[in-house]
Protein backbone atom coordinates (compact mmCIF):
# COMPACT_ATOMS: atom_id res chain seq x y z
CA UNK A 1 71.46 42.72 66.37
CA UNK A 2 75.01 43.90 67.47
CA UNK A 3 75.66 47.16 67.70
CA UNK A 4 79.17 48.77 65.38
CA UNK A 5 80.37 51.15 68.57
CA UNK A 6 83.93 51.19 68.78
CA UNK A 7 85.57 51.36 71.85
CA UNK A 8 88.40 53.80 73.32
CA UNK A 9 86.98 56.09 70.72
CA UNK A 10 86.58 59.91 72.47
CA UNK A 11 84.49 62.99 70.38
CA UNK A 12 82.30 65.38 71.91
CA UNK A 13 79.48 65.73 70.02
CA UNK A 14 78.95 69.37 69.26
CA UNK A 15 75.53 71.07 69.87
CA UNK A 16 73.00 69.87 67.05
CA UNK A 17 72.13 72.74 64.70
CA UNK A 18 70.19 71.82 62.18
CA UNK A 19 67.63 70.35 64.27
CA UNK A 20 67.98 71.25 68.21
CA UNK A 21 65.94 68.87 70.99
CA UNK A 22 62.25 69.72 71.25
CA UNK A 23 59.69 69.03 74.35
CA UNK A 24 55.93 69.29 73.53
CA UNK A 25 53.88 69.27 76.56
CA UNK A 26 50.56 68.14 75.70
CA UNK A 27 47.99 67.56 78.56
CA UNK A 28 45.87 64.77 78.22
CA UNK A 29 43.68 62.18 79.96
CA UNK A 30 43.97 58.37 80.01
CA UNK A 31 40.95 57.52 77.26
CA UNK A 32 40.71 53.81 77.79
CA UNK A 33 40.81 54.65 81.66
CA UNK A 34 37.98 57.39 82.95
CA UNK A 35 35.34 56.33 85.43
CA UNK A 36 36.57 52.58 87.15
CA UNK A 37 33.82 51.01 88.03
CA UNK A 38 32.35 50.02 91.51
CA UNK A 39 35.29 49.64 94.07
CA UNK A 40 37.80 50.18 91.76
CA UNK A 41 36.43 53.76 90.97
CA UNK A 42 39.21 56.27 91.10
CA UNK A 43 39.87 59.82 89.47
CA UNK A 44 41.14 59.50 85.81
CA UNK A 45 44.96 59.16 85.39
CA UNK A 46 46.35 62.31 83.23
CA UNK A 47 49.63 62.48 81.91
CA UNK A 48 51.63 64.57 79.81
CA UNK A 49 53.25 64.16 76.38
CA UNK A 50 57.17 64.52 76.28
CA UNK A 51 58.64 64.59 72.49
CA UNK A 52 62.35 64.65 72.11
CA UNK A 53 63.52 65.16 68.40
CA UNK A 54 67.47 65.74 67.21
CA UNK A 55 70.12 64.91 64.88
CA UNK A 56 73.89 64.91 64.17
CA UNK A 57 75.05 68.44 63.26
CA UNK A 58 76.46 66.71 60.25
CA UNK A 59 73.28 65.32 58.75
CA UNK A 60 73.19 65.84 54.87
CA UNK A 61 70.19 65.07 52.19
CA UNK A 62 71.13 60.90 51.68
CA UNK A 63 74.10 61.14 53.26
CA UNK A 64 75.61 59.63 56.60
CA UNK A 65 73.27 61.52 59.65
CA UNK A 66 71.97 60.21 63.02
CA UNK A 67 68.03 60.88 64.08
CA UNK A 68 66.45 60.03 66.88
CA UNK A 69 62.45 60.77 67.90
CA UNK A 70 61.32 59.88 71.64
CA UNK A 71 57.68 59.97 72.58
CA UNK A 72 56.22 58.99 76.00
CA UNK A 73 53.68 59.92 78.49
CA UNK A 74 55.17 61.12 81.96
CA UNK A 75 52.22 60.28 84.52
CA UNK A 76 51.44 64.01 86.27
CA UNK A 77 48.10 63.44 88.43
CA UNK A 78 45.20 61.28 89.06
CA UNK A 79 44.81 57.87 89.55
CA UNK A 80 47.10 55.93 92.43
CA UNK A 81 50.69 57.10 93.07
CA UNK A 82 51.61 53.45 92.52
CA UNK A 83 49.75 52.47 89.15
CA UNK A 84 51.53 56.29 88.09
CA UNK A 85 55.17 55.08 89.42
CA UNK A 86 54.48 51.33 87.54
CA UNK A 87 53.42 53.03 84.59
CA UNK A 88 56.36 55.25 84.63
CA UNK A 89 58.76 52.91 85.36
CA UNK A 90 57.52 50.47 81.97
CA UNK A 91 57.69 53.52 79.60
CA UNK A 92 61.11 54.77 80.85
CA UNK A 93 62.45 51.12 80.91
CA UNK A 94 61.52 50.51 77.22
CA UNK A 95 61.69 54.21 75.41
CA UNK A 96 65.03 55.69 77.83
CA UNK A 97 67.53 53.29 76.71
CA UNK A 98 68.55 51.37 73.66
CA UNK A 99 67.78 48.05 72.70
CA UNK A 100 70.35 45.74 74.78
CA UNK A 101 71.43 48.19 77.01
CA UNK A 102 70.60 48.01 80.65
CA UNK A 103 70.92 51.67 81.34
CA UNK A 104 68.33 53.69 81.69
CA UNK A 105 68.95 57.64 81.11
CA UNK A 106 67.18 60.04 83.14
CA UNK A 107 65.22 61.44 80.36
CA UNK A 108 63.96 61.94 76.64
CA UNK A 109 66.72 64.25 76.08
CA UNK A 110 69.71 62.20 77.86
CA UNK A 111 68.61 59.17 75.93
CA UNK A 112 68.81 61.28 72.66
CA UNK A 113 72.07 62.56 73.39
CA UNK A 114 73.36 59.10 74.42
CA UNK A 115 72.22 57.56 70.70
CA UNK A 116 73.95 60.45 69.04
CA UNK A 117 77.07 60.38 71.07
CA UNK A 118 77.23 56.56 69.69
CA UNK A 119 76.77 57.43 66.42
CA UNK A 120 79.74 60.62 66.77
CA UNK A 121 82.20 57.78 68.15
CA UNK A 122 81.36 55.48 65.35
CA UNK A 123 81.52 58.16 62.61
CA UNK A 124 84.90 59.25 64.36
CA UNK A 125 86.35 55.75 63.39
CA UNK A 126 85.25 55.22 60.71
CA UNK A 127 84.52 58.74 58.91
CA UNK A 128 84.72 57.14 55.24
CA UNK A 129 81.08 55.45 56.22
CA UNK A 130 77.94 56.65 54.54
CA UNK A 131 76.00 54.53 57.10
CA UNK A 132 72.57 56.52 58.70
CA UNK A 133 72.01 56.10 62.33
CA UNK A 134 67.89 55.78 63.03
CA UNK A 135 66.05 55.58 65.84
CA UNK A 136 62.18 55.78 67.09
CA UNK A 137 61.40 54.83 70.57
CA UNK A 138 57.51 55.61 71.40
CA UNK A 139 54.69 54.59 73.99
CA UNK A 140 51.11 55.12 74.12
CA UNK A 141 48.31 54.46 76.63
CA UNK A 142 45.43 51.67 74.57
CA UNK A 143 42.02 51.18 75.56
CA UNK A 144 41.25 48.53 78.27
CA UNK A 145 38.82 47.77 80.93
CA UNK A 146 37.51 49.58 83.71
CA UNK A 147 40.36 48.93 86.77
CA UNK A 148 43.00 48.27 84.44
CA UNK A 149 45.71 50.21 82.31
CA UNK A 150 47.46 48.93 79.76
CA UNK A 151 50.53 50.37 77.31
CA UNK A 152 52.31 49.22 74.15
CA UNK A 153 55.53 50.13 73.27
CA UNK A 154 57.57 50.47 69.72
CA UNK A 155 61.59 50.74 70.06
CA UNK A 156 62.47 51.07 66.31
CA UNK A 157 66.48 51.26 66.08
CA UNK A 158 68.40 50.86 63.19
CA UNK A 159 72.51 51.33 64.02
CA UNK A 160 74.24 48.87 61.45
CA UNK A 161 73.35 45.53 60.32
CA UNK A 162 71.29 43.93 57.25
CA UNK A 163 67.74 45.85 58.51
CA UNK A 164 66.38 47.19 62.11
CA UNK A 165 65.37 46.26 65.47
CA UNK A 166 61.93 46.69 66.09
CA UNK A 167 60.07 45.44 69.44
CA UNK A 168 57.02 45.80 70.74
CA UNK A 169 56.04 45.48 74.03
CA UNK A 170 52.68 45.24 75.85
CA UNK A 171 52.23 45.46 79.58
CA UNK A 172 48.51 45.65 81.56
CA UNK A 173 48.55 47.39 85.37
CA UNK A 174 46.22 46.93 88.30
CA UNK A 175 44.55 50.32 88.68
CA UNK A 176 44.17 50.81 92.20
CA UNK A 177 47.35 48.57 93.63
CA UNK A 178 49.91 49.37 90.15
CA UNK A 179 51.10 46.02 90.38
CA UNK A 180 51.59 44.62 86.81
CA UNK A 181 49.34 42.03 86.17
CA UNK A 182 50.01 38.36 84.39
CA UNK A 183 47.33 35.85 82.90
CA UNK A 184 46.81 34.01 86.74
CA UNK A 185 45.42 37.48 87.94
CA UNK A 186 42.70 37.40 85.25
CA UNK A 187 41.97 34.00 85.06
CA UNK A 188 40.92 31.17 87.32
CA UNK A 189 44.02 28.90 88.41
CA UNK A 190 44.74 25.74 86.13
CA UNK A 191 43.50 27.52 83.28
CA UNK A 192 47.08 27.58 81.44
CA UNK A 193 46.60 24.71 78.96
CA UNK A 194 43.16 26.23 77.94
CA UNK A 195 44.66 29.55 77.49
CA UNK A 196 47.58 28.28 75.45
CA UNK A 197 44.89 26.35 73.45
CA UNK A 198 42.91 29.06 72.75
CA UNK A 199 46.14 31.34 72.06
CA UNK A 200 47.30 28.95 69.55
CA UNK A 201 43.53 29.44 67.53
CA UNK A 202 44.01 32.68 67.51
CA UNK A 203 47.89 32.68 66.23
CA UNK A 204 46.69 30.26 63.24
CA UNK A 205 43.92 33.06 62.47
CA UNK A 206 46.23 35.84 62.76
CA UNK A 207 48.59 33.86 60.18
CA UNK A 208 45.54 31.99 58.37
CA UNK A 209 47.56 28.83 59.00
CA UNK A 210 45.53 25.32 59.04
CA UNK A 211 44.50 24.17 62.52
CA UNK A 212 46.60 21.25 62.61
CA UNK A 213 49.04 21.90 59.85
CA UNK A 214 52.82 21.29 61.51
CA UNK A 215 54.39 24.62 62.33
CA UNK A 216 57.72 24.03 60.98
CA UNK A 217 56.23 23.47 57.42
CA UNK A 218 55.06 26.84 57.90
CA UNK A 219 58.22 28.40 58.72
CA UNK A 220 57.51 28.96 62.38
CA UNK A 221 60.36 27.98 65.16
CA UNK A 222 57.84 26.04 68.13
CA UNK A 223 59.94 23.21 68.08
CA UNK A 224 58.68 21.88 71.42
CA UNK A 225 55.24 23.12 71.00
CA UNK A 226 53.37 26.19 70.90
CA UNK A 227 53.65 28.45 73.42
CA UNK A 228 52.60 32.54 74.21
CA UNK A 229 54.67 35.58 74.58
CA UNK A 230 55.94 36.10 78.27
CA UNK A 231 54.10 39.48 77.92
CA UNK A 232 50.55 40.61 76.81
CA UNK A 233 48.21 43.45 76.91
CA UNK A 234 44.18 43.27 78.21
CA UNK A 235 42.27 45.70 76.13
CA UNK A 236 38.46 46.07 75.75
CA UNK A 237 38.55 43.12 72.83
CA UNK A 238 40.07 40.20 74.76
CA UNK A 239 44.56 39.41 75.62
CA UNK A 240 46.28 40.73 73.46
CA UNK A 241 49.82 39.14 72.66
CA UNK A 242 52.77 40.01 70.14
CA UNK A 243 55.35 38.03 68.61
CA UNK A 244 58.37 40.12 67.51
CA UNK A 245 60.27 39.69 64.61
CA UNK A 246 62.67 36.92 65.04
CA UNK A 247 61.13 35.44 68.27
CA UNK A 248 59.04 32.32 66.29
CA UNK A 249 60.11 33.09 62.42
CA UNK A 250 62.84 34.82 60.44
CA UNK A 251 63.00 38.42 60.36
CA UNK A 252 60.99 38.09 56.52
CA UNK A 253 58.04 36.91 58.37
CA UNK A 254 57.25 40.23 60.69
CA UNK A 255 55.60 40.01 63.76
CA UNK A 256 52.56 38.23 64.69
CA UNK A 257 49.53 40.29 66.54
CA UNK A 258 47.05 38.03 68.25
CA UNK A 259 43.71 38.35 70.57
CA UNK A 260 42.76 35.86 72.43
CA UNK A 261 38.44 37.39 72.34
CA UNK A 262 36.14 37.43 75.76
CA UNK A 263 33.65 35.81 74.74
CA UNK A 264 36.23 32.32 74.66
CA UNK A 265 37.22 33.66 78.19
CA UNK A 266 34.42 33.69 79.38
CA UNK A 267 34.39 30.31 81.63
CA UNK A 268 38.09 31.21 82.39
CA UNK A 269 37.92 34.65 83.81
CA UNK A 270 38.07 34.74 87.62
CA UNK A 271 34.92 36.26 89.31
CA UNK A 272 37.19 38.28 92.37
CA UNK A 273 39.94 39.06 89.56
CA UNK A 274 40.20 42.74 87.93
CA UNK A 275 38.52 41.20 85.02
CA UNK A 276 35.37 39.90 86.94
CA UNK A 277 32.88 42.71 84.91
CA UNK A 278 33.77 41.15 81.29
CA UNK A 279 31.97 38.07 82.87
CA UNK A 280 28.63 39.28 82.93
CA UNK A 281 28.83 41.35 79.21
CA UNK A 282 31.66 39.41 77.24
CA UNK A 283 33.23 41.63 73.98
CA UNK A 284 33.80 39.56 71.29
């Protein structure tokens, strides 16, 4: 969606007061990540909450106001200094900047400021406008396998426009090495038309469409075929993969949340891969 930011527009933004920044240090441990198994043993990964809440100084009950809540872990100990520094790296790339923006600010707090300095140039155009500025940019750690760590983002962000822009994003890291890990690590090479098969299965389920109904008379956009999100998630259940709004169907439509299960993987999942111990006990 395009952002309303006026250029060549210049207002400080004065200090927020009904509602000043907040940072909530909460220590916690990885859940889905304690005790790696066999060579891929390592201590847990712990990390520590940051939560960044403000708004305009000129927020009033139903009137024109900008809010913005940030929520991330920041990696502090444990684990590899390279799965912490990829981990990092994925949170701060998707909850530290706005949608469609390339830079990414140096913290919860510069990233809140930066939204509400947006909003303060738009209001300072146009000060007639009643328009709310909204914004909620979160990650979490999910369950996953021994060896592996996996996080989903949300980046809600509503500035203009007929409704918001909400994305989800998934990402799955090697434990020991950090190195963000794609379907060829888990599975055994020329396994991609399988996968996609079995990914389409489970995008019918998720939608309750017919197996071979035509996607178009469904309202879906594959118009050369089906095909899988360029990103996905490995949790204890199976791959997980996400289809945001406006990606394969109008915004009406919502997202799609798929999982492809183990116990179809089982014949695909490489035995020297970080997956190699779903083999023997599958999870449907």
């Amino acid at each position: 969606m395009r952002r309303t930011n006026p250029a060549n527009v210049r207002r400080r933004l004065a200090r927020p007061v009904t509602a000043s920044a907040i940072a909530v240090l909460v220590a916690a441990s990885l859940s889905g990540c304690a005790k790696q198994a066999g060579s891929r043993a390592g201590p847990e990964l712990t990390f520590v909450t940051r939560t960044f809440e403000q708004k305009s100084p000129d927020c009033v009950p139903n009137g024109a106001c900008a809010h913005i809540r940030i929520e991330y872990p920041e990696f502090s100990g444990g684990g590899s200094a390279a799965a912490r520094e990829s981990l990092q790296a994925f949170v701060s790339s998707c909850v530290l900047r706005s949608p469609g923006d390339s830079l990414v600010s140096a913290g919860g707090e510069a990233s809140a400021r930066r939204f509400l300095d947006g909003y303060a140039r738009f209001h300072a155009s146009f000060p007639a406008s009643q328009m709310a500025w909204d914004a909620d940019r979160r990650a979490t750690q999910l369950p996953s396998p021994p060896g592996i760590y996996t996080l989903a983002a949300r980046i809600f962000d509503y500035s203009g426009g007929a409704h918001p822009n909400t994305i989800t994003r998934l990402a799955s890291f090697d434990a020991p090495t950090g190195r963000r890990l794609k379907p060829g690590d888990v599975l055994t090479p020329g396994s991609d038309a399988q996968l996609l098969q079995l990914g389409e299965q489970a995008f019918r389920s998720a939608r309750k469409l017919p197996p071979t109904s035509a996607f178009a008379d469904s309202g879906y956009w594959f118009k050369n075929g089906f095909y899988l999100p360029s990103e996905f998630g490995i949790t204890p259940q199976g791959l997980r993969f996400y289809f945001n709004e406006y990606e394969v169907a109008p915004y009406v439509m919502g997202p799609t949340d798929f999982t492809v299960p183990y116990s179809q993987l089982g014949g695909l999942i490489r035995s020297d891969g970080p997956l190699a111990a779903m083999i023997a006990k599958p999870r449907t």
